[in-house]
N, C-alpha and C. Protein backbone atom coordinates (compact mmCIF):
# COMPACT_ATOMS: atom_id res chain seq x y z
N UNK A 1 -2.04 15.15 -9.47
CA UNK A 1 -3.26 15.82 -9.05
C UNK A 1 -4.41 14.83 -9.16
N UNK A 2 -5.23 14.81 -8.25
CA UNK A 2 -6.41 13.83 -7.82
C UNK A 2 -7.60 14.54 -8.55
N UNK A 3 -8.49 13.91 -9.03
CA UNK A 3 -9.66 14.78 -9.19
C UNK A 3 -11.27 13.55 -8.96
N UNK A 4 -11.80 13.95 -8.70
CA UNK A 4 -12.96 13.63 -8.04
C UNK A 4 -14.02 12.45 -9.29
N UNK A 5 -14.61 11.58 -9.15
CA UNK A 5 -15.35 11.38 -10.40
C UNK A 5 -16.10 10.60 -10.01
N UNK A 6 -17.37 9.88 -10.26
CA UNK A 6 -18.10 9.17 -9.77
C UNK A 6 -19.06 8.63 -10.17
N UNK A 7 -18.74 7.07 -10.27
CA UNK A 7 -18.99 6.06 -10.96
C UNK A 7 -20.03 4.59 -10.21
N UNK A 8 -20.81 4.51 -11.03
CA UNK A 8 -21.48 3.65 -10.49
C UNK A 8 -21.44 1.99 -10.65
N UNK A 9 -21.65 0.96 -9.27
CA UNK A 9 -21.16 0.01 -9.53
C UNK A 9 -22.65 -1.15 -9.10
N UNK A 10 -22.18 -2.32 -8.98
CA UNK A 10 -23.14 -3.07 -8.66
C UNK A 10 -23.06 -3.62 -7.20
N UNK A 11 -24.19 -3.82 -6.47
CA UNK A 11 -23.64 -3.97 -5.11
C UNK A 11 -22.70 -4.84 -4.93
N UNK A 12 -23.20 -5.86 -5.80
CA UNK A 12 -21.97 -7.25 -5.18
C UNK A 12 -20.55 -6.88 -5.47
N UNK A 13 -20.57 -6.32 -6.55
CA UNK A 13 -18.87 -5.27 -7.03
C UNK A 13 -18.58 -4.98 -6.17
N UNK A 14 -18.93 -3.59 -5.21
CA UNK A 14 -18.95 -2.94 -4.91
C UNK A 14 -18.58 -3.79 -2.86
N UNK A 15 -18.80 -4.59 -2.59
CA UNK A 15 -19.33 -5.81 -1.75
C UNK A 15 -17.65 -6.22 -1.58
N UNK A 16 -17.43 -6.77 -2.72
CA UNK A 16 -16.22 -7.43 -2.71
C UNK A 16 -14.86 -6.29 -2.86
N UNK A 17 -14.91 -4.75 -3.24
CA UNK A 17 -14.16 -3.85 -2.88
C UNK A 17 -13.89 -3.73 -1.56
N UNK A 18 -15.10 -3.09 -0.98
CA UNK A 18 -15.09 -3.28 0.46
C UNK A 18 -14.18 -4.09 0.94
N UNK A 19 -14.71 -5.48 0.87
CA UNK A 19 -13.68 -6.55 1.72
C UNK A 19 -12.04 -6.49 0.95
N UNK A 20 -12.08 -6.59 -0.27
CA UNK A 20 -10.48 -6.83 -0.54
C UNK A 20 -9.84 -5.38 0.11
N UNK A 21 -10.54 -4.18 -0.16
CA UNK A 21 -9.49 -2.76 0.44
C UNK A 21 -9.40 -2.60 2.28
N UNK A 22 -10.39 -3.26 2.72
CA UNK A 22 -10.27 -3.75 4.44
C UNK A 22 -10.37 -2.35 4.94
N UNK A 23 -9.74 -2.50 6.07
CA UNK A 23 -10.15 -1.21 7.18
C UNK A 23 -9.18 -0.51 7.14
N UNK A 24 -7.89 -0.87 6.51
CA UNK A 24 -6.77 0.31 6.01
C UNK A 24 -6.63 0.82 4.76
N UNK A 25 -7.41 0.40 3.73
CA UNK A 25 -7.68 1.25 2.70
C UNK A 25 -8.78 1.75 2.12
N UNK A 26 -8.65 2.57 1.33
CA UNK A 26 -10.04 3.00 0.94
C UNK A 26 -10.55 2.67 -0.42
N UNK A 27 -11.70 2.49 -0.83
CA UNK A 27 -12.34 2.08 -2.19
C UNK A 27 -11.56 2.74 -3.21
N UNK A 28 -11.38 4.16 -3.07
CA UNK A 28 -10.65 4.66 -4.16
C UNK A 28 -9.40 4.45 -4.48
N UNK A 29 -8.46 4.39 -2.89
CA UNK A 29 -7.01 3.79 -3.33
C UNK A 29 -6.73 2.15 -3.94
N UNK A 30 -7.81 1.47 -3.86
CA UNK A 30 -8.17 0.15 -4.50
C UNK A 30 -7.91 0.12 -5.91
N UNK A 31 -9.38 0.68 -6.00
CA UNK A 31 -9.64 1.17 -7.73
C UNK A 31 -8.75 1.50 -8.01
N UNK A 32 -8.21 2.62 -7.62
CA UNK A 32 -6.80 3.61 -8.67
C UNK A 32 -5.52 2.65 -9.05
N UNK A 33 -5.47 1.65 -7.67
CA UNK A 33 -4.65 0.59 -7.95
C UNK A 33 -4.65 -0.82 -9.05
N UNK A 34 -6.11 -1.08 -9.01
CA UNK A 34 -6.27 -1.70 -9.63
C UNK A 34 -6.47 -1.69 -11.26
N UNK A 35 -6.90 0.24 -11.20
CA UNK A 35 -6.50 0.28 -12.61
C UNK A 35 -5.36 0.94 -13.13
N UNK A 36 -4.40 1.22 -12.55
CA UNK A 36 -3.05 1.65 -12.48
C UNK A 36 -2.32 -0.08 -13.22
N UNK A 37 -2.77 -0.80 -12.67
CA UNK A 37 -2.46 -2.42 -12.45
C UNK A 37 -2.80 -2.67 -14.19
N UNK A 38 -3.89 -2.46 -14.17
CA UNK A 38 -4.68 -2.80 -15.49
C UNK A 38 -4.09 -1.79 -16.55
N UNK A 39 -4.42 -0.84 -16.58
CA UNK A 39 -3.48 0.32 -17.35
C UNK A 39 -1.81 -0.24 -17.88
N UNK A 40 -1.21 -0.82 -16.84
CA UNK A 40 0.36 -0.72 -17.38
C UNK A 40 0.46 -2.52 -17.68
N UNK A 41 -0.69 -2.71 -17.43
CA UNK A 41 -0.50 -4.92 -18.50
C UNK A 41 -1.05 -4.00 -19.79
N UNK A 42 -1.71 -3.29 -20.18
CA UNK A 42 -2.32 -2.87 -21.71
C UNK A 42 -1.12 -2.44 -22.27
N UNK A 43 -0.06 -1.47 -21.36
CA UNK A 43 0.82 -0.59 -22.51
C UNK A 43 1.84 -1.75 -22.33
N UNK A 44 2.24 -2.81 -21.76
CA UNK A 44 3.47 -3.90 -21.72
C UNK A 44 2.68 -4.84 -22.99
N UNK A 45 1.17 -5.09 -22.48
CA UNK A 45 1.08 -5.89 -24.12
C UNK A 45 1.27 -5.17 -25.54
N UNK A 46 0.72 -3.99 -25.45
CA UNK A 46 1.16 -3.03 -26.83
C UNK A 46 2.42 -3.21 -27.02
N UNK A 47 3.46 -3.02 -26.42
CA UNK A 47 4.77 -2.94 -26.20
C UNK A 47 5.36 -4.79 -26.84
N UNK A 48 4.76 -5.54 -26.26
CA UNK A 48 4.92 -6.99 -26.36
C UNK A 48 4.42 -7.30 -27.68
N UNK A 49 3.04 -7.15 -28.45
CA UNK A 49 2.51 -6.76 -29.71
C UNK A 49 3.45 -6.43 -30.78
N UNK A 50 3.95 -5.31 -30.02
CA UNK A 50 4.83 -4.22 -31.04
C UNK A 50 6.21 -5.01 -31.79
N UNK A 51 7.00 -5.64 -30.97
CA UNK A 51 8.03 -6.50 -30.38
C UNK A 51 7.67 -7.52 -31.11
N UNK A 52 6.36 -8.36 -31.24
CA UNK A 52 6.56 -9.25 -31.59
C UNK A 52 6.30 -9.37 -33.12
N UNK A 53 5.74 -8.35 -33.76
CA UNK A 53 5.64 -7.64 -35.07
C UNK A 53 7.26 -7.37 -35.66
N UNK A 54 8.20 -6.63 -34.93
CA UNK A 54 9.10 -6.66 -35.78
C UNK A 54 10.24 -7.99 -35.47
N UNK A 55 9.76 -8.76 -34.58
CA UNK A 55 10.74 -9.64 -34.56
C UNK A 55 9.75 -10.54 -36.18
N UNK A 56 8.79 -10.91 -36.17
CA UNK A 56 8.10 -11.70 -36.99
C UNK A 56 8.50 -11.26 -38.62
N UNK A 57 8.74 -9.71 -38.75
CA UNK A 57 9.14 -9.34 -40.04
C UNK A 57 10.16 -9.31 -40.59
N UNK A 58 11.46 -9.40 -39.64
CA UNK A 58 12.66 -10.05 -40.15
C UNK A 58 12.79 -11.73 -39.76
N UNK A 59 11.79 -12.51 -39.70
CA UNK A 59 11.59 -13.66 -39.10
C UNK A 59 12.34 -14.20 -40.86
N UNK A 60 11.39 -13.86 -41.71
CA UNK A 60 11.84 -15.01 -42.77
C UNK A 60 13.32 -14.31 -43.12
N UNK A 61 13.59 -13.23 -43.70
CA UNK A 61 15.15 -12.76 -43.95
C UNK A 61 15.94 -13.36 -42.72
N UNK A 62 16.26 -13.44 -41.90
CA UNK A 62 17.32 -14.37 -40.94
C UNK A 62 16.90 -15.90 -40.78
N UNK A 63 16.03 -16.45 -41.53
CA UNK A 63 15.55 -17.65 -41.78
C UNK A 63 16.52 -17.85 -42.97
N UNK A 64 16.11 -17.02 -44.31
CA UNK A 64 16.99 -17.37 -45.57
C UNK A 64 18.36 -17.62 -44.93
N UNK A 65 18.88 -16.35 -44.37
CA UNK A 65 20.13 -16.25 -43.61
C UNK A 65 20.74 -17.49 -43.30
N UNK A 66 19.77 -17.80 -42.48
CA UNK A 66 20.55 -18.91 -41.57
C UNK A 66 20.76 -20.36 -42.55
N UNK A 67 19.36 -20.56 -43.30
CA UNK A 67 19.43 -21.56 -44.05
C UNK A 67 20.48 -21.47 -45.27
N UNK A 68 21.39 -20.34 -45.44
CA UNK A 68 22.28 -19.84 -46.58
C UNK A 68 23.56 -20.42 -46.06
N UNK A 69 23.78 -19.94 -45.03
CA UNK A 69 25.17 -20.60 -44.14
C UNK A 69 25.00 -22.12 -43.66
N UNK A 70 23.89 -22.74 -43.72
CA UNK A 70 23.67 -24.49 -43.31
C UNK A 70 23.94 -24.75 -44.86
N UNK A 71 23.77 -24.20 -45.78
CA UNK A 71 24.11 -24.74 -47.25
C UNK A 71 25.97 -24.95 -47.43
N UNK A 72 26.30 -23.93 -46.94
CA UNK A 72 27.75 -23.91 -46.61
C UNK A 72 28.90 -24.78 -45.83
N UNK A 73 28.04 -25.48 -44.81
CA UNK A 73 28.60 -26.37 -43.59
C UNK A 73 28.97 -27.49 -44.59
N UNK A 74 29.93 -27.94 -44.11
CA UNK A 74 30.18 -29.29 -44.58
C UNK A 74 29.79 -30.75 -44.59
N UNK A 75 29.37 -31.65 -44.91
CA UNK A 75 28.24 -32.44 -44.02
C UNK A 75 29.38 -33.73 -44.09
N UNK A 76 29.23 -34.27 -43.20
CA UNK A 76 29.82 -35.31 -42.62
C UNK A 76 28.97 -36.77 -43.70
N UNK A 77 30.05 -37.18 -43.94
CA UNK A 77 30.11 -38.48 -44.86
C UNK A 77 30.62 -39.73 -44.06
């Protein structure tokens, strides 16, 4: 569902909508796109954020890990 709202811009903004949405689209299907666009890079970085938080918190436990089993290897003489 669409609903109506109306927001004010600066001409030159407003200038360069115009030209990027051309004579087959309209200002609003622009905008909606562009913040549709903008909207889903925010929830992929939250998401990416999120991700990179729990990879970072088992970062040192599979560090010990790994450095536990290189104690183990045999080393060449």
């Amino acid at each position: 569902m669409k609903e109506k709202t109306s927001i004010t811009l600066s001409s030159d903004v407003l200038a360069k909508i115009d030209r990027l949405a051309g004579a087959k689209s309209s200002r609003s299907a622009l905008i909606e796109r562009i913040l549709r666009g903008y909207l889903f890079e925010r929830a992929r970085a939250a998401i990416n954020a999120r991700d990179l938080g729990k990879i970072n918190q088992a970062a040192d436990q599979l560090n010990t890990e790994a450095a536990d089993v290189m104690d183990y290897q045999p080393t060449e003489e």
